[in-house]
C-alpha atoms as a PDB file:
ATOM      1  CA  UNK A   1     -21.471  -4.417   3.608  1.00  0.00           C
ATOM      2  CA  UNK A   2     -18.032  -5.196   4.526  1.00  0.00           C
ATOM      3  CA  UNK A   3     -17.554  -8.707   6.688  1.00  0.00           C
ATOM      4  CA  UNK A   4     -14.215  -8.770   8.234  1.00  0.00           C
ATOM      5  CA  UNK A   5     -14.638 -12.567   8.719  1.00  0.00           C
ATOM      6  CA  UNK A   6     -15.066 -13.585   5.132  1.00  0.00           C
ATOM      7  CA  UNK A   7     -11.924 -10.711   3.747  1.00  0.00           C
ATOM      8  CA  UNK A   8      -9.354 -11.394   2.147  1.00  0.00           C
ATOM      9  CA  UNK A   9      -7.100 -11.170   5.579  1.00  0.00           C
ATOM     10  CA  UNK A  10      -9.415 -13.053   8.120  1.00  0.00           C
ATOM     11  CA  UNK A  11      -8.112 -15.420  10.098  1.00  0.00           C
ATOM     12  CA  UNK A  12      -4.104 -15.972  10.130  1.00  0.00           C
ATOM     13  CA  UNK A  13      -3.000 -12.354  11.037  1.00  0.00           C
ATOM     14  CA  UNK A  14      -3.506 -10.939  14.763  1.00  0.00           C
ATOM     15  CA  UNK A  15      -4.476  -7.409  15.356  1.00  0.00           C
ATOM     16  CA  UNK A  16      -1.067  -6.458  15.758  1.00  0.00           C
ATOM     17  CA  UNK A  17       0.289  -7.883  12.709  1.00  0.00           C
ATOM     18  CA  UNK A  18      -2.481  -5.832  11.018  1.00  0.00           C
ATOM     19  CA  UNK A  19      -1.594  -2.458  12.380  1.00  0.00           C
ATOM     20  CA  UNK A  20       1.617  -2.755  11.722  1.00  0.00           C
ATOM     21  CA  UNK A  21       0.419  -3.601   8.019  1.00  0.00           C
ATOM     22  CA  UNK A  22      -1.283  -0.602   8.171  1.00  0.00           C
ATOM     23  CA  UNK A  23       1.504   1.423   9.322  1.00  0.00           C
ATOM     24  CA  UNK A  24       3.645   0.235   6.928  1.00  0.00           C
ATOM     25  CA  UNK A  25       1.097   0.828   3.741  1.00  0.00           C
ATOM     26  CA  UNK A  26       0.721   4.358   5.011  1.00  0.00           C
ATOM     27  CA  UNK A  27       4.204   5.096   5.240  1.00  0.00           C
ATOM     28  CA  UNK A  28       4.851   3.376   1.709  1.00  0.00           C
ATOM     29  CA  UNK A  29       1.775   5.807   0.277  1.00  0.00           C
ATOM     30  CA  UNK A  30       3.445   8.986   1.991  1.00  0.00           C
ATOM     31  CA  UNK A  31       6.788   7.926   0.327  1.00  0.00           C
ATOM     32  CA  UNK A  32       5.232   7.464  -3.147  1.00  0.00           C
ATOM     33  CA  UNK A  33       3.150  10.176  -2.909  1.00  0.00           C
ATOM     34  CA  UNK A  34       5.490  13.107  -1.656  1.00  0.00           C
ATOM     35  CA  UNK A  35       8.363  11.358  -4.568  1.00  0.00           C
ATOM     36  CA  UNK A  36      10.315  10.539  -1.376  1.00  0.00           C
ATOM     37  CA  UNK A  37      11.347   6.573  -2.979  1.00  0.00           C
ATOM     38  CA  UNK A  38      13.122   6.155  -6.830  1.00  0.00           C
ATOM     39  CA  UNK A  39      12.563   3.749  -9.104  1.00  0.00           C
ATOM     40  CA  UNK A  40      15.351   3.648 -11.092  1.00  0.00           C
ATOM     41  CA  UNK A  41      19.135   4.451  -9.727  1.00  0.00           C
ATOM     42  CA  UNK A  42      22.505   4.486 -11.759  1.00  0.00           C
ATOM     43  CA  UNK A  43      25.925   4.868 -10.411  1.00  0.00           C
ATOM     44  CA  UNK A  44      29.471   4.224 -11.240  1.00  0.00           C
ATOM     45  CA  UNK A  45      31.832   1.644 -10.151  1.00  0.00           C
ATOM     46  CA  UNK A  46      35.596   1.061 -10.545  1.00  0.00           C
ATOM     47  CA  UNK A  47      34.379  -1.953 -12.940  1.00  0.00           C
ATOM     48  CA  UNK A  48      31.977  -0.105 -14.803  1.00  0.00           C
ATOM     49  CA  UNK A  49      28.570   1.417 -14.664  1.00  0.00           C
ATOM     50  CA  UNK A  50      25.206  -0.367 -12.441  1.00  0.00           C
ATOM     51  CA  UNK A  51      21.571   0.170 -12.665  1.00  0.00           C
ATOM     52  CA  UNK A  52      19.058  -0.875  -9.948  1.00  0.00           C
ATOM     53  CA  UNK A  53      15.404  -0.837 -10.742  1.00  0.00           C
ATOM     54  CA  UNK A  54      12.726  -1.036  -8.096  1.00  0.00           C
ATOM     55  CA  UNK A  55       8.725  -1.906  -8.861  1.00  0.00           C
ATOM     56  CA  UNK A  56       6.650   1.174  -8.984  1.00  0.00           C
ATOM     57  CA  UNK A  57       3.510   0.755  -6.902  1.00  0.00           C
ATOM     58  CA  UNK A  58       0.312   2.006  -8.380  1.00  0.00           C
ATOM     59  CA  UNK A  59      -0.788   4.407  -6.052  1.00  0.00           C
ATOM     60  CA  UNK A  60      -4.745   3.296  -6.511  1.00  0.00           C
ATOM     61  CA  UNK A  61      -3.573  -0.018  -5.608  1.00  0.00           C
ATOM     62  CA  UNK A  62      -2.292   0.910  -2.350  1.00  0.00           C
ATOM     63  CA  UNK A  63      -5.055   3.197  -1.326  1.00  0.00           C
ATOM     64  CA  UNK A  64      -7.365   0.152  -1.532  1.00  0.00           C
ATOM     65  CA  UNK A  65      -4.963  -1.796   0.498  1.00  0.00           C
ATOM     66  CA  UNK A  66      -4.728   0.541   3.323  1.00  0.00           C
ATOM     67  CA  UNK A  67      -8.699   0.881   3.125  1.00  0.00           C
ATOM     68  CA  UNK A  68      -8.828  -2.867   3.132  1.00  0.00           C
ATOM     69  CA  UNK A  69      -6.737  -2.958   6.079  1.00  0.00           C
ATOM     70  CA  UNK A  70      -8.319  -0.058   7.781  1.00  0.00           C
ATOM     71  CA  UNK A  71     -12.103  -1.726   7.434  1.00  0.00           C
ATOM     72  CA  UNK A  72     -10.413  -4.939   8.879  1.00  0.00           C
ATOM     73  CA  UNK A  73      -9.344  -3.575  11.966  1.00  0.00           C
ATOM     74  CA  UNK A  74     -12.346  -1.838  12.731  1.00  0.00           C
ATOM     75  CA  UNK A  75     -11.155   1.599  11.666  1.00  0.00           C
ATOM     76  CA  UNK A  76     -13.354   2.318   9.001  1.00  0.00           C
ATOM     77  CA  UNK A  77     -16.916   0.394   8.800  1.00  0.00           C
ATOM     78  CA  UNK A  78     -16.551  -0.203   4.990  1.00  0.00           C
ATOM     79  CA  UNK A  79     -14.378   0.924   2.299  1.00  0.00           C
ATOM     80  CA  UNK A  80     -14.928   3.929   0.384  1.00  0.00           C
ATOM     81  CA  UNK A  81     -16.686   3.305  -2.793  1.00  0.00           C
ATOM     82  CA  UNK A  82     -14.751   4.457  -6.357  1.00  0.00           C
ATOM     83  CA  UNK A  83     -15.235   7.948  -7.207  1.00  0.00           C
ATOM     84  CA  UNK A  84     -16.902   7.768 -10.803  1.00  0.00           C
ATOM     85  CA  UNK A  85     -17.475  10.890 -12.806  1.00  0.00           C
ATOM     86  CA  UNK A  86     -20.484  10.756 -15.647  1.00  0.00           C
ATOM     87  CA  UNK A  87     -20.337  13.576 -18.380  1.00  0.00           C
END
């Protein structure tokens, strides 16, 4: 059973600072998920060519960060267990 007093993000952040967390990790999921954000951009400059490269998020990673937020605030009672298939 999930205790939002002994989590991982009891105690210093306020409700607010949460949802906005939330809000945030949703937004960052919808981004990943729809393609929306690169990793990886080249362009050219008078002086010569540039790369940027940006950390790819793991897309499991961030679903059980929003769940982890969501079961903090209340949202959610726990979160949702790992889907396991057996053959």
């Amino acid at each position: 059973m999930f205790d939002p007093n002994s989590s991982l993000l009891a105690g210093a952040l306020t409700r607010d600072q949460l949802t906005a967390a939330l809000t945030t990790a949703q937004q960052a999921y919808l981004d990943l998920s729809s393609g929306a954000k690169g990793v990886s951009f080249s362009y050219a400059q008078g002086d010569g060519t540039r790369a940027v490269s940006y950390q790819q998020t793991d897309i499991a990673q961030l679903t059980a960060f929003i769940q982890l937020l969501q079961a903090q605030l209340g949202i959610v009672r726990r979160p949702r267990r790992t889907l396991r298939f057996r053959y």
